[in-house]
C-alpha atoms as a PDB file:
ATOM      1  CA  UNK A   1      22.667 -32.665 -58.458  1.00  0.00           C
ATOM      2  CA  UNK A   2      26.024 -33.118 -59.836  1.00  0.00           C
ATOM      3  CA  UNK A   3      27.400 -30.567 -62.140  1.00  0.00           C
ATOM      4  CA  UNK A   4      28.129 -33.499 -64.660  1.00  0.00           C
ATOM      5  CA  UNK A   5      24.209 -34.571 -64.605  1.00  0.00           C
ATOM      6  CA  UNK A   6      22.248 -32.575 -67.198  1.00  0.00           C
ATOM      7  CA  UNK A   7      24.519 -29.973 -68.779  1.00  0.00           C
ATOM      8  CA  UNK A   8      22.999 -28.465 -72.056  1.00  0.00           C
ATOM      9  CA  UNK A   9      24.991 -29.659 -75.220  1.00  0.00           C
ATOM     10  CA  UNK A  10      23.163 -28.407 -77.977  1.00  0.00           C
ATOM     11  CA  UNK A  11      20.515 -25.295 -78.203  1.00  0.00           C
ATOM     12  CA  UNK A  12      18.448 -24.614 -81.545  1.00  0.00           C
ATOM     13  CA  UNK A  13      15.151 -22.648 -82.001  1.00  0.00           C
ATOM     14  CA  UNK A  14      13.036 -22.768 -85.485  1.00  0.00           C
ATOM     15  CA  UNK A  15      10.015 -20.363 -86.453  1.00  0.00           C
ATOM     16  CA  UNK A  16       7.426 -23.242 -87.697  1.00  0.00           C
ATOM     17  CA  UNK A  17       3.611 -21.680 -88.526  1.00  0.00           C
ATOM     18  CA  UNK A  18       3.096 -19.404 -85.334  1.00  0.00           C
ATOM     19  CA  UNK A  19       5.790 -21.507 -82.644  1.00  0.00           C
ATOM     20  CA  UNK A  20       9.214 -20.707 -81.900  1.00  0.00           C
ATOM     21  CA  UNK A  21      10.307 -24.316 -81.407  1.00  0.00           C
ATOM     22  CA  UNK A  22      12.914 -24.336 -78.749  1.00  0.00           C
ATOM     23  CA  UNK A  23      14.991 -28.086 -78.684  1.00  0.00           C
ATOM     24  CA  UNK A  24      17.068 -28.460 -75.749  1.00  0.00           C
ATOM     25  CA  UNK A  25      19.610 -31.745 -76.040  1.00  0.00           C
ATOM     26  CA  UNK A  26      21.220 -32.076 -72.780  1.00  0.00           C
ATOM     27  CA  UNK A  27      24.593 -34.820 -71.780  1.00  0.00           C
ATOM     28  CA  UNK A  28      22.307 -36.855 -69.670  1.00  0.00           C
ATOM     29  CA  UNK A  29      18.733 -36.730 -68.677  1.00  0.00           C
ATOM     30  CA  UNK A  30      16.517 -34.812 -67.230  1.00  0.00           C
ATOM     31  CA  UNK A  31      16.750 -35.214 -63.365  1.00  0.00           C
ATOM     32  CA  UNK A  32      14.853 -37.196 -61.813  1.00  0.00           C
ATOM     33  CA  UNK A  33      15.002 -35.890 -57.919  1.00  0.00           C
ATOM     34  CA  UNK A  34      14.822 -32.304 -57.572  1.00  0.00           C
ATOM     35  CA  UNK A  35      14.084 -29.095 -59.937  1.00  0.00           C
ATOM     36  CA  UNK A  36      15.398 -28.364 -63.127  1.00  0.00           C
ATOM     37  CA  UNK A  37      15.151 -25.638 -65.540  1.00  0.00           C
ATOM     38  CA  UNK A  38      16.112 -24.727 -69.024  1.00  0.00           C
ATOM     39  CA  UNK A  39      15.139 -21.990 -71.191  1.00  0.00           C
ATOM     40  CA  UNK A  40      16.188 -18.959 -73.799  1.00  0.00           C
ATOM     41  CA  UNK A  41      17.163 -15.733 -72.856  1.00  0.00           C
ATOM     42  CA  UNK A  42      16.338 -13.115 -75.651  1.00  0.00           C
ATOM     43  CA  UNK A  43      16.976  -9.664 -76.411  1.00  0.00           C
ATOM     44  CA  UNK A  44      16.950  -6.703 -78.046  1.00  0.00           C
ATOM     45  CA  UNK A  45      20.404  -5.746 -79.969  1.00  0.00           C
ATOM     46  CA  UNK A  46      20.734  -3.112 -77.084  1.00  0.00           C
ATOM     47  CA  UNK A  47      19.306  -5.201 -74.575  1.00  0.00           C
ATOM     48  CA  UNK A  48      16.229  -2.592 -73.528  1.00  0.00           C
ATOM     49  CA  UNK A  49      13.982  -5.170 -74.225  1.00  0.00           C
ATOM     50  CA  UNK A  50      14.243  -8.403 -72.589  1.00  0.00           C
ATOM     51  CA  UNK A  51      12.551 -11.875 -72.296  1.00  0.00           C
ATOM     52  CA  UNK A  52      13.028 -15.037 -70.966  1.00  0.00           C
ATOM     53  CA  UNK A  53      11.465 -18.333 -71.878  1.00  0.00           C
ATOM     54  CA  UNK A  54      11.661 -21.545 -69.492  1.00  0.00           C
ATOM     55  CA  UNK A  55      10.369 -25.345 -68.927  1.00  0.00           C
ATOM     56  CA  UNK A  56      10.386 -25.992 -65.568  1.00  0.00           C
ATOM     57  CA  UNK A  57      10.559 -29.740 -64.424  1.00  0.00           C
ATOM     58  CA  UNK A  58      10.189 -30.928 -60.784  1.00  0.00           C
ATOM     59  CA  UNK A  59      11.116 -34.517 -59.606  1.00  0.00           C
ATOM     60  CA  UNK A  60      11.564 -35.317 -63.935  1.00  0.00           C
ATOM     61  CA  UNK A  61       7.494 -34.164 -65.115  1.00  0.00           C
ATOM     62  CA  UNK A  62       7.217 -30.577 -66.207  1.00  0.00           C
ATOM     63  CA  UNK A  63       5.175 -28.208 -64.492  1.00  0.00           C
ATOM     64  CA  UNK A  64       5.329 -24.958 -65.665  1.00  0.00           C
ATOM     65  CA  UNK A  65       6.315 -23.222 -69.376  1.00  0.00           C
ATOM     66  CA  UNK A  66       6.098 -19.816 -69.678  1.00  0.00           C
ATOM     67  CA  UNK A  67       7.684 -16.421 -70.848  1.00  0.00           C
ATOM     68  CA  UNK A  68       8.694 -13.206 -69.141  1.00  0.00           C
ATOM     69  CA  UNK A  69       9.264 -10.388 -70.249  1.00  0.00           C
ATOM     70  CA  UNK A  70      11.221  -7.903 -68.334  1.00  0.00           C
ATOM     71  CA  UNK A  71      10.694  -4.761 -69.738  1.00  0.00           C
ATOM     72  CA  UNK A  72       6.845  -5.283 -69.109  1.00  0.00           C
ATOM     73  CA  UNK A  73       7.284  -7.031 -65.879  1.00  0.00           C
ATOM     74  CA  UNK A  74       4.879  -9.658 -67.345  1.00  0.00           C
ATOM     75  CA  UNK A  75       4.539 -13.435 -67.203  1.00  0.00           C
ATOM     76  CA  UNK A  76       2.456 -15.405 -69.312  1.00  0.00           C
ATOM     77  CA  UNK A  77       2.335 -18.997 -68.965  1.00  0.00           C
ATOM     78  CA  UNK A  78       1.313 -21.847 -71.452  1.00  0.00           C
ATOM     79  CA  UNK A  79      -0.073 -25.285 -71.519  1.00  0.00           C
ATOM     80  CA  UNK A  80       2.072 -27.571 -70.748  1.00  0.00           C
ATOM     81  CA  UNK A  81       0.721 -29.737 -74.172  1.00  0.00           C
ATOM     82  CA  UNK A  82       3.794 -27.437 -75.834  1.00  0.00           C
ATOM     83  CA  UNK A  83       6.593 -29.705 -74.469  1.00  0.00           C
ATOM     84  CA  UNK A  84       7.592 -32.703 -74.938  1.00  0.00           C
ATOM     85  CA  UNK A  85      10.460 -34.792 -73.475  1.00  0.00           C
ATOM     86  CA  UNK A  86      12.267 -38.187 -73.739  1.00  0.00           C
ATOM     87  CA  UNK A  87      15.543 -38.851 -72.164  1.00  0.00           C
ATOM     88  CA  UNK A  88      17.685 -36.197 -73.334  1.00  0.00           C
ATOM     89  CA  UNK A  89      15.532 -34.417 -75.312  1.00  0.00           C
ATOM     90  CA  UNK A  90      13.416 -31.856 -74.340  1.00  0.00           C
ATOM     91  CA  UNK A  91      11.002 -29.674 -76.718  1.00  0.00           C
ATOM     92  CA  UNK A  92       9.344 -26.297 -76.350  1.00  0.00           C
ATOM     93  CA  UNK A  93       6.617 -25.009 -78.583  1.00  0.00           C
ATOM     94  CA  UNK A  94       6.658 -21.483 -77.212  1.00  0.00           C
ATOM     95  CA  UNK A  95       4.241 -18.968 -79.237  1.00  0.00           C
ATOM     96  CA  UNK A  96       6.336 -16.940 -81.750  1.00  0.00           C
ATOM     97  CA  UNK A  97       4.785 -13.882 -79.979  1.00  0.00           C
ATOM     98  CA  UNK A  98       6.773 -14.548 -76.821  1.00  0.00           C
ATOM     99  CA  UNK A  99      10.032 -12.946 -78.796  1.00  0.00           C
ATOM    100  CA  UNK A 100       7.823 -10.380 -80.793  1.00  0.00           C
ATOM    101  CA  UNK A 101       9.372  -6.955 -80.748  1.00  0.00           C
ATOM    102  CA  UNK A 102      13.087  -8.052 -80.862  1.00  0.00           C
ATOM    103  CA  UNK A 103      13.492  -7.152 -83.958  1.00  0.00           C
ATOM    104  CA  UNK A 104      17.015  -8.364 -86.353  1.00  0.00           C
ATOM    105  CA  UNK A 105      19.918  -8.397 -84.867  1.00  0.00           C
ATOM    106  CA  UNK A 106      18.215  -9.511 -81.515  1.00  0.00           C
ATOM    107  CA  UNK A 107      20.890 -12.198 -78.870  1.00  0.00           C
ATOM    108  CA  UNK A 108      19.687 -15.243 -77.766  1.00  0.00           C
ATOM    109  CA  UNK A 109      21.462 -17.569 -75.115  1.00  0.00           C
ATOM    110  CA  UNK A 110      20.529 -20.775 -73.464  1.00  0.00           C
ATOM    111  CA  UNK A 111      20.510 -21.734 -69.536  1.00  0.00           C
ATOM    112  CA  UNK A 112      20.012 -24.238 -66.953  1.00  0.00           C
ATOM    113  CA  UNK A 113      18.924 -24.014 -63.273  1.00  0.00           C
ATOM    114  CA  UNK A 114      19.128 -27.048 -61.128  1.00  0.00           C
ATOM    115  CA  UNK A 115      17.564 -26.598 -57.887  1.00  0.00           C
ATOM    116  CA  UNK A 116      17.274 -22.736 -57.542  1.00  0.00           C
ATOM    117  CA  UNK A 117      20.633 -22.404 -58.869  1.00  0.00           C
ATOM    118  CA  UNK A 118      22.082 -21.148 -61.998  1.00  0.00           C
ATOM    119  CA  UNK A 119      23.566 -23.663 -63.451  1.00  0.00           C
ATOM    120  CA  UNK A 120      24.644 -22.678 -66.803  1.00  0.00           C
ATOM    121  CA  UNK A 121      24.163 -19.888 -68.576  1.00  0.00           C
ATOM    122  CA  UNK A 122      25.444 -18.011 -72.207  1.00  0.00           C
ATOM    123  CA  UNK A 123      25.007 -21.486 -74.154  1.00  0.00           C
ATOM    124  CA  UNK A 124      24.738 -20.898 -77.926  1.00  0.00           C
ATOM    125  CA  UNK A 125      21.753 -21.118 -79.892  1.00  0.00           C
ATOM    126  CA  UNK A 126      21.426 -22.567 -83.291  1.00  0.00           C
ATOM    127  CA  UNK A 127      18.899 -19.888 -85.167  1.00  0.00           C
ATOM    128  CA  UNK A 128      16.890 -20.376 -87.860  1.00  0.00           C
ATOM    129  CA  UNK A 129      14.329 -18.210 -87.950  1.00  0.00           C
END
């Protein structure tokens, strides 16, 4: 994968009923050889409490969504009816609950992993929740 294909331009989460709705708008699309991961990276203020959240796609369909949190050592993984995606677009309904426990003040960052690889990481979030 090229380091031009699929970079994230724009992150922004939203609190709507019970979902944290992650949008991911990347410069490209999604690849369509290969895998490729985006997700959130939250914590606490003092970062004691950690989670991640990811979409994982594999040859351009997604196969796994899911949180993990690191200070429980815990995955939980969701259906994968909470994403959507069209060209370079991609949508996560994640349960609010996967973030519970941050509490104000929390940092949130975007990434991407192409491949096994880090690809980006630190990207901005637009909050509004």
């Amino acid at each position: 994968m090229s380091t031009h294909d699929a970079l994230l331009k724009h992150v922004s989460i939203k609190a709507q009923d019970e979902k944290l709705v992650a949008t991911f708008d990347i410069d490209g699309n999604i690849p369509g050889a290969g895998a490729y991961v985006v997700g959130l990276v939250a914590a606490s203020p003092d970062y004691s409490s950690q989670r991640r959240l990811g979409i994982e796609f594999m040859n351009g369909e997604a196969i796994a969504f899911y949180s993990f949190s690191h200070d429980q050592s815990a995955e939980e993984n969701y259906d994968l009816a909470g994403v959507t995606h069209s060209g370079n677009t991609i949508t996560g309904n994640f349960p609010v609950a996967a973030v519970h426990g941050l509490g104000k003040g929390h940092v949130m960052s975007a990434f991407s992993e192409a491949d096994g690889r880090e690809f980006q990481s630190g990207v901005a979030v637009d909050e509004a929740l």
